[in-house]
N, C-alpha and C. Protein backbone atom coordinates (compact mmCIF):
# COMPACT_ATOMS: atom_id res chain seq x y z
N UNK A 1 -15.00 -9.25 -15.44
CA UNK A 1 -14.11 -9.72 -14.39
C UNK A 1 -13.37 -8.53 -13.78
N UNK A 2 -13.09 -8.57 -12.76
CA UNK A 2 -12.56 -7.60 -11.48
C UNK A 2 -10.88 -7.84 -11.55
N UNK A 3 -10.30 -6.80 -11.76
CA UNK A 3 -8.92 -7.26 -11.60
C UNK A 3 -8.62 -6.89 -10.32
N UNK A 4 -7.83 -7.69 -9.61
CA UNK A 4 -7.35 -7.80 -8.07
C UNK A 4 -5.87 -8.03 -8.04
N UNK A 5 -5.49 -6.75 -7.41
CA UNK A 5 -3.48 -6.89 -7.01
C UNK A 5 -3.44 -6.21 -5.72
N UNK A 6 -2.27 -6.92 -5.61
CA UNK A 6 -1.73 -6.44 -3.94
C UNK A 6 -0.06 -6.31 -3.99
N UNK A 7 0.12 -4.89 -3.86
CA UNK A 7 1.44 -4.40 -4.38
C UNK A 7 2.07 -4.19 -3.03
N UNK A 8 3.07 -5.52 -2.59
CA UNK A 8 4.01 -5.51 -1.26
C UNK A 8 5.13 -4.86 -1.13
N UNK A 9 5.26 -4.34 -0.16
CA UNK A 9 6.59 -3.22 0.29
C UNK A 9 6.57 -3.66 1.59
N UNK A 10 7.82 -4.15 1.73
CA UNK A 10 8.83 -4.35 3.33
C UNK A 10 9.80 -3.83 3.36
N UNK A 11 10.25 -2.78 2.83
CA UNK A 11 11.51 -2.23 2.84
C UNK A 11 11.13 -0.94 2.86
N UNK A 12 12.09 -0.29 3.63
CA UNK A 12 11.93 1.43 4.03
C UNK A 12 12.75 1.66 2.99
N UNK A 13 11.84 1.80 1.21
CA UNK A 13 13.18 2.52 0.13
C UNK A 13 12.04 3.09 -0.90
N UNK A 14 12.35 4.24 -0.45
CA UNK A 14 12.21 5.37 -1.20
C UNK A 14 11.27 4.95 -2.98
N UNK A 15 12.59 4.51 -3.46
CA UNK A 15 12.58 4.04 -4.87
C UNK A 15 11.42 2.85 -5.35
N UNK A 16 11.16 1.93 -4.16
CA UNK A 16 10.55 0.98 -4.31
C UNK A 16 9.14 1.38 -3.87
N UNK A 17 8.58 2.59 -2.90
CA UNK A 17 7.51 3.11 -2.89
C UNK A 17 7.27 3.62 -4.38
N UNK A 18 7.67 4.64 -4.53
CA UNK A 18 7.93 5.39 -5.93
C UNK A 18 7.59 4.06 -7.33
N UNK A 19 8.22 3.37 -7.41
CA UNK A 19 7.98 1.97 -8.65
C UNK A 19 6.42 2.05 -8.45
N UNK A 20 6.17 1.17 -7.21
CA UNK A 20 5.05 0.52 -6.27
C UNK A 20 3.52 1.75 -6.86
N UNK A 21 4.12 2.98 -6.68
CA UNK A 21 2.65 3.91 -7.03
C UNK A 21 2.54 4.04 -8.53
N UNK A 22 4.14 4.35 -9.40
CA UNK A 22 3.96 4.46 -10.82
C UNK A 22 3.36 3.06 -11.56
N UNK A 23 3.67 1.87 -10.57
CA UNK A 23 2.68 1.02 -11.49
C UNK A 23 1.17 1.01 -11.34
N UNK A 24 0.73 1.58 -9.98
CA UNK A 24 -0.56 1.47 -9.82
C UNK A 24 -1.14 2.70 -10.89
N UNK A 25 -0.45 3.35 -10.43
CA UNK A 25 -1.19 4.96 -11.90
C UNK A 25 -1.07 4.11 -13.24
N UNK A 26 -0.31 3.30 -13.81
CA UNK A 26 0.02 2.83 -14.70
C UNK A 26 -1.58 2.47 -15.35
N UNK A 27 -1.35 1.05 -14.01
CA UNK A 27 -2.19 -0.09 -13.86
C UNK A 27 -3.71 0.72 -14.25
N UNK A 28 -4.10 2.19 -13.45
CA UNK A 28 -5.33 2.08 -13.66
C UNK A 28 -5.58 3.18 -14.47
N UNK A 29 -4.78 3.25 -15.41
CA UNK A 29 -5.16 3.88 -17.00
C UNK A 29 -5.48 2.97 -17.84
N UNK A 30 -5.26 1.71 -17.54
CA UNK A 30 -5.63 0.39 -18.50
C UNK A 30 -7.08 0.48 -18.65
N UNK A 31 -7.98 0.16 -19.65
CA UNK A 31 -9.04 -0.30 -19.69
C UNK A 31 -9.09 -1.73 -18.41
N UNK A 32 -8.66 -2.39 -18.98
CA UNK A 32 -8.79 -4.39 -17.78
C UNK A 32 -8.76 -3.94 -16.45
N UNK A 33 -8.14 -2.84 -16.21
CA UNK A 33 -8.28 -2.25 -14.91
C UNK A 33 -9.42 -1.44 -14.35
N UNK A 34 -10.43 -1.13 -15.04
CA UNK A 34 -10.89 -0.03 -14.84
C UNK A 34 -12.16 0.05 -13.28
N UNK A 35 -12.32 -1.12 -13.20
CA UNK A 35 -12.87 -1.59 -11.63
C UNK A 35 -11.90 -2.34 -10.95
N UNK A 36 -10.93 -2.11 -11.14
CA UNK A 36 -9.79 -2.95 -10.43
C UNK A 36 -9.78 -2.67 -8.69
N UNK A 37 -9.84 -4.05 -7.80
CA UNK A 37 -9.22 -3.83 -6.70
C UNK A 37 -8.06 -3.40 -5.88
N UNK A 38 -7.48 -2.54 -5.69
CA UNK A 38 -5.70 -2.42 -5.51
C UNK A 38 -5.23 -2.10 -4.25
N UNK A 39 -4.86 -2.76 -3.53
CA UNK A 39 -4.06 -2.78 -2.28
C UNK A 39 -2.77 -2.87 -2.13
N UNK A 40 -2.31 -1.91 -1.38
CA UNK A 40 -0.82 -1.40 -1.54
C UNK A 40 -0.74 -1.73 0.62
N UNK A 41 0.09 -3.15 0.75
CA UNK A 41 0.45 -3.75 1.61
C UNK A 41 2.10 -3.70 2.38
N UNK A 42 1.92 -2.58 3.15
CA UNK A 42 3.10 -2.49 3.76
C UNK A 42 3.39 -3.13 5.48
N UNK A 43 4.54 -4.02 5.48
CA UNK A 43 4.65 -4.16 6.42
C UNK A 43 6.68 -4.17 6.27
N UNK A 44 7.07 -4.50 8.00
CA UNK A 44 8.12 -4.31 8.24
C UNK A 44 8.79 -2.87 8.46
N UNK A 45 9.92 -2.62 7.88
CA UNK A 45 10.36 -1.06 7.59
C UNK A 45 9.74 -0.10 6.37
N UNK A 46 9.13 -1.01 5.99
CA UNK A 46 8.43 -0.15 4.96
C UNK A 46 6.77 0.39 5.76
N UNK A 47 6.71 0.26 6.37
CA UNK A 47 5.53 0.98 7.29
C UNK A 47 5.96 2.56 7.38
N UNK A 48 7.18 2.52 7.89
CA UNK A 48 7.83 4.13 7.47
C UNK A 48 7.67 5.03 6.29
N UNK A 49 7.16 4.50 5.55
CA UNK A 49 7.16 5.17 4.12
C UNK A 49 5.89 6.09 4.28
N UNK A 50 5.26 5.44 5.10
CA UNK A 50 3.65 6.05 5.16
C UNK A 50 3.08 6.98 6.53
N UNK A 51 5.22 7.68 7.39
CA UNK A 51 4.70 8.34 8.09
C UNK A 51 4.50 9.79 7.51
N UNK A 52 3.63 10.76 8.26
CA UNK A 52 3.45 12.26 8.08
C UNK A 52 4.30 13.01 7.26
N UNK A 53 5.14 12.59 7.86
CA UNK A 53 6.81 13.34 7.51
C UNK A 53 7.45 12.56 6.24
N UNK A 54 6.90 11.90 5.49
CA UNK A 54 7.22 11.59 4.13
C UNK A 54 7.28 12.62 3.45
N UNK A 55 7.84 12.22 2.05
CA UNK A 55 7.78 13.23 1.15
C UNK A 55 6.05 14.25 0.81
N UNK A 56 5.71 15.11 0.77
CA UNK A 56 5.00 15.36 0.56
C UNK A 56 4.32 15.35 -0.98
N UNK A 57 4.54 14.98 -2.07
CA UNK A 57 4.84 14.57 -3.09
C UNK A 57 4.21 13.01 -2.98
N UNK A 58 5.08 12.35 -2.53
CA UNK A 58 4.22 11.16 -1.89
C UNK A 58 2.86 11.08 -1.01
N UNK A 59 2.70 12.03 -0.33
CA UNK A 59 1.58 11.81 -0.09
C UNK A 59 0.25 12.11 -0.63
N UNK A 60 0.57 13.55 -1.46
CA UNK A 60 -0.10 13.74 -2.70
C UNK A 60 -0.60 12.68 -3.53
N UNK A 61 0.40 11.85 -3.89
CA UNK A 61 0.42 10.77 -4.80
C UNK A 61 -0.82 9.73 -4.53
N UNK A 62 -0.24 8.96 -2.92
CA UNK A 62 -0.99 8.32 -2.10
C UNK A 62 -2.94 8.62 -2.18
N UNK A 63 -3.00 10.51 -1.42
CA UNK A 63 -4.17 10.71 -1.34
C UNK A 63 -5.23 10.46 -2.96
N UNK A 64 -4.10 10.61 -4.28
CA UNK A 64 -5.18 10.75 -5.23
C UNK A 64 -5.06 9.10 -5.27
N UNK A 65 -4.32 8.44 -5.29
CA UNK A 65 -4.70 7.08 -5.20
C UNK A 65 -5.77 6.60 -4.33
N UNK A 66 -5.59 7.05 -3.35
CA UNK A 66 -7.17 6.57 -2.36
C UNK A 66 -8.79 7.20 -2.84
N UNK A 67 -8.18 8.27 -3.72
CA UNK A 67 -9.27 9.20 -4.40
C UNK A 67 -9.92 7.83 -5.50
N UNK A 68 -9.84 6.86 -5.95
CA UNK A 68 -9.25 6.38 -6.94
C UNK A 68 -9.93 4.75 -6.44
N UNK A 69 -9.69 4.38 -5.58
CA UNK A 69 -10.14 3.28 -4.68
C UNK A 69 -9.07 2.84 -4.12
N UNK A 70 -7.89 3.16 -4.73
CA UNK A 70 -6.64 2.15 -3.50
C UNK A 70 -6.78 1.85 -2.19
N UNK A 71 -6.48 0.97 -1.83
CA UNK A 71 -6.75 0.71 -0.21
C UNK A 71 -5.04 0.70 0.08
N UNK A 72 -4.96 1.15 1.47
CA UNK A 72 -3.55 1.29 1.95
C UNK A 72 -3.23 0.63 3.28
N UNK A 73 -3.00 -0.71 3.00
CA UNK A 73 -2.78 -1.46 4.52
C UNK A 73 -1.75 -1.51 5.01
N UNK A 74 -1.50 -1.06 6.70
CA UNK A 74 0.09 -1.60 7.15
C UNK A 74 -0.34 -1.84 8.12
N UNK A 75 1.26 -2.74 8.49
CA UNK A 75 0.94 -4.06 9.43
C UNK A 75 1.04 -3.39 11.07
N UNK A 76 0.52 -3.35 11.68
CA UNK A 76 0.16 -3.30 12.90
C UNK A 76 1.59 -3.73 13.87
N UNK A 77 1.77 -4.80 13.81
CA UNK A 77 2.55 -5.47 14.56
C UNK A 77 4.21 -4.72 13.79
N UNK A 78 4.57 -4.22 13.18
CA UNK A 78 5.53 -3.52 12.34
C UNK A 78 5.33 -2.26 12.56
N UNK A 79 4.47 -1.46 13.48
CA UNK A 79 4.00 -0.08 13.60
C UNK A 79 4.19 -0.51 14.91
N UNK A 80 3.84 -1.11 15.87
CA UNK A 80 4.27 -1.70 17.19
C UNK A 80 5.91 -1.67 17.42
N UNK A 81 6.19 -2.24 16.59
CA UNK A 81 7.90 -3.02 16.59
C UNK A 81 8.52 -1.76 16.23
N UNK A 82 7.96 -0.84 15.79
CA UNK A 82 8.64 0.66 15.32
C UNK A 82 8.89 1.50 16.19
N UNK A 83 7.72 0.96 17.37
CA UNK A 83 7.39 2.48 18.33
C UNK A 83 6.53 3.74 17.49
N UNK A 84 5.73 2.92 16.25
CA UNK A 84 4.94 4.26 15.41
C UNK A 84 3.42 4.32 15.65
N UNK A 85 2.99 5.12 15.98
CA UNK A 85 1.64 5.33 16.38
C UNK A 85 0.81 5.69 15.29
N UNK A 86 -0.88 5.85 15.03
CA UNK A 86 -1.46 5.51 13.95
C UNK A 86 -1.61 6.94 13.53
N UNK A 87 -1.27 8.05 14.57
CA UNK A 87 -1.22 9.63 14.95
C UNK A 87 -0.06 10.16 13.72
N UNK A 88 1.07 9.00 13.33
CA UNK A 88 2.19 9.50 13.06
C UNK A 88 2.19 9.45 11.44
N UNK A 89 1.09 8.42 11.31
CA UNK A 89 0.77 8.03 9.54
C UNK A 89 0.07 9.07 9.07
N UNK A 90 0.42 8.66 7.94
CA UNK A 90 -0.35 9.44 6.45
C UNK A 90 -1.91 9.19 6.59
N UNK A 91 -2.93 9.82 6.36
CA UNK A 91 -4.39 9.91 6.22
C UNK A 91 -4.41 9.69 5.33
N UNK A 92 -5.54 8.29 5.98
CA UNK A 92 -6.21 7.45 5.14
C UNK A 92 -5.73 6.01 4.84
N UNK A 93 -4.58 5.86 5.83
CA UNK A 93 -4.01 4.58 5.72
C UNK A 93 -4.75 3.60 6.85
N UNK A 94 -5.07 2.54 6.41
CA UNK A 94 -5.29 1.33 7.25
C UNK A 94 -4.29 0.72 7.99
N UNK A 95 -4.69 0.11 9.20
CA UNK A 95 -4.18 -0.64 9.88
C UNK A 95 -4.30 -1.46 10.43
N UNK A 96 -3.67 -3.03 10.02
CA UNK A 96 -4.16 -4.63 9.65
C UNK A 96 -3.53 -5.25 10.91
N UNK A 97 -3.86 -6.19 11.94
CA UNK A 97 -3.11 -6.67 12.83
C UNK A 97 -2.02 -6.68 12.23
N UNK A 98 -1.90 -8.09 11.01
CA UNK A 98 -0.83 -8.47 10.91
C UNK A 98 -0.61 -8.80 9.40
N UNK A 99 0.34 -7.74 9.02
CA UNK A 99 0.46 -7.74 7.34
C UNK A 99 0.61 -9.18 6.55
N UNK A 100 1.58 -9.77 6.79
CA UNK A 100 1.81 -11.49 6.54
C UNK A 100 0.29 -11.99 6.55
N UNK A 101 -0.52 -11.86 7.52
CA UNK A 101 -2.01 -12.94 6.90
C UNK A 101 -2.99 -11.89 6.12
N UNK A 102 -2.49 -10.45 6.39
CA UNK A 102 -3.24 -9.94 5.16
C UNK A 102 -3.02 -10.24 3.70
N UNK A 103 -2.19 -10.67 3.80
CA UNK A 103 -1.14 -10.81 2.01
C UNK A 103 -1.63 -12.01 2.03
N UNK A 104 -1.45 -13.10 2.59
CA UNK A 104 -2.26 -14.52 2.51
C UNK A 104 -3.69 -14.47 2.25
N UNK A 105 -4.70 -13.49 3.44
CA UNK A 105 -5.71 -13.31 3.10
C UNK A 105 -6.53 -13.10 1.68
N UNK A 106 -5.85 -12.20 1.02
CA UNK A 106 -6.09 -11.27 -0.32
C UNK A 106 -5.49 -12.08 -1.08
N UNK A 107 -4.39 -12.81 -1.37
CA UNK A 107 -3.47 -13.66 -2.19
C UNK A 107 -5.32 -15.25 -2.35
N UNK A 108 -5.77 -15.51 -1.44
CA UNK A 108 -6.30 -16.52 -1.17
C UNK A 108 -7.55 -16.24 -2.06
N UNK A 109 -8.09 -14.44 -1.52
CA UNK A 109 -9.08 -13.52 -2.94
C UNK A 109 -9.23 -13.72 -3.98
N UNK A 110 -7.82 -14.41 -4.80
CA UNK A 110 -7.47 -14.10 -5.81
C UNK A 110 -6.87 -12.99 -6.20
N UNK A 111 -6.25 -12.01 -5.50
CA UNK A 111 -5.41 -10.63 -5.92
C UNK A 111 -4.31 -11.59 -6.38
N UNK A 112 -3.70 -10.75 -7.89
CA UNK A 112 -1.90 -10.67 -8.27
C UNK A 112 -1.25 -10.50 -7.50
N UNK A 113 -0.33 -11.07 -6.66
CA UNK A 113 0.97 -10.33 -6.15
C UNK A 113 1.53 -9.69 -6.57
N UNK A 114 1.85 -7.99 -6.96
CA UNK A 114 3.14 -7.53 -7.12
C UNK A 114 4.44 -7.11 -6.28
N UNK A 115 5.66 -7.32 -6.72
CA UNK A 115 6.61 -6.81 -5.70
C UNK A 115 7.45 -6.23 -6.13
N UNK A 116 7.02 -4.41 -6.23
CA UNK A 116 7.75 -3.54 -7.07
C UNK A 116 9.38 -3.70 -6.37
């Protein structure tokens, strides 16, 4: 069996990105994990977390996670509402119309919800 999570961030906080990646590194040192699906779903102000100009540290983090299979979705319509262009994100991040039916979408998959 395939383990499937989708780790949500709507908030532009630092701390809650930071939780959000230490559980995924966590998560995929587990054996039960070891083909695990993992999507890290940002929408709202937390779309910010994933511009250029982040910590670099974080993005480090991010890139070996995508090394890894993470998928990195943010919401479109929250990158709109920002005035943030797809120029301004971190490489390698996706971009979903609309985060809310992606989380429904994947929730519907069968992915865990987490909400570091």
């Amino acid at each position: 069996m395939t383990c499937k999570v989708v780790f949500h961030l709507d908030w532009n906080d630092a701390d809650r990105m930071n939780m959000a990646l230490n559980n995924i590194f966590n998560l995929l040192k587990d054996p039960f994990a070891q083909t695990a699906q993992v999507c890290v779903l940002a929408n709202g102000q937390a779309v910010r977390l994933f511009e250029k100009r982040s910590a670099t540290s974080t993005q480090v983090r991010i890139a070996e996670l995508r090394g890894k299979g993470v998928r990195f979705a943010l919401c479109n319509n929250s990158l709109t509402g920002l005035n943030l262009g797809r120029d301004e994100l971190v490489e390698g991040c996706e971009v979903v119309p609309a985060g809310i039916v992606e989380l429904v979408r994947l929730q519907q998959e069968g992915f865990a919800y987490i909400k570091p």
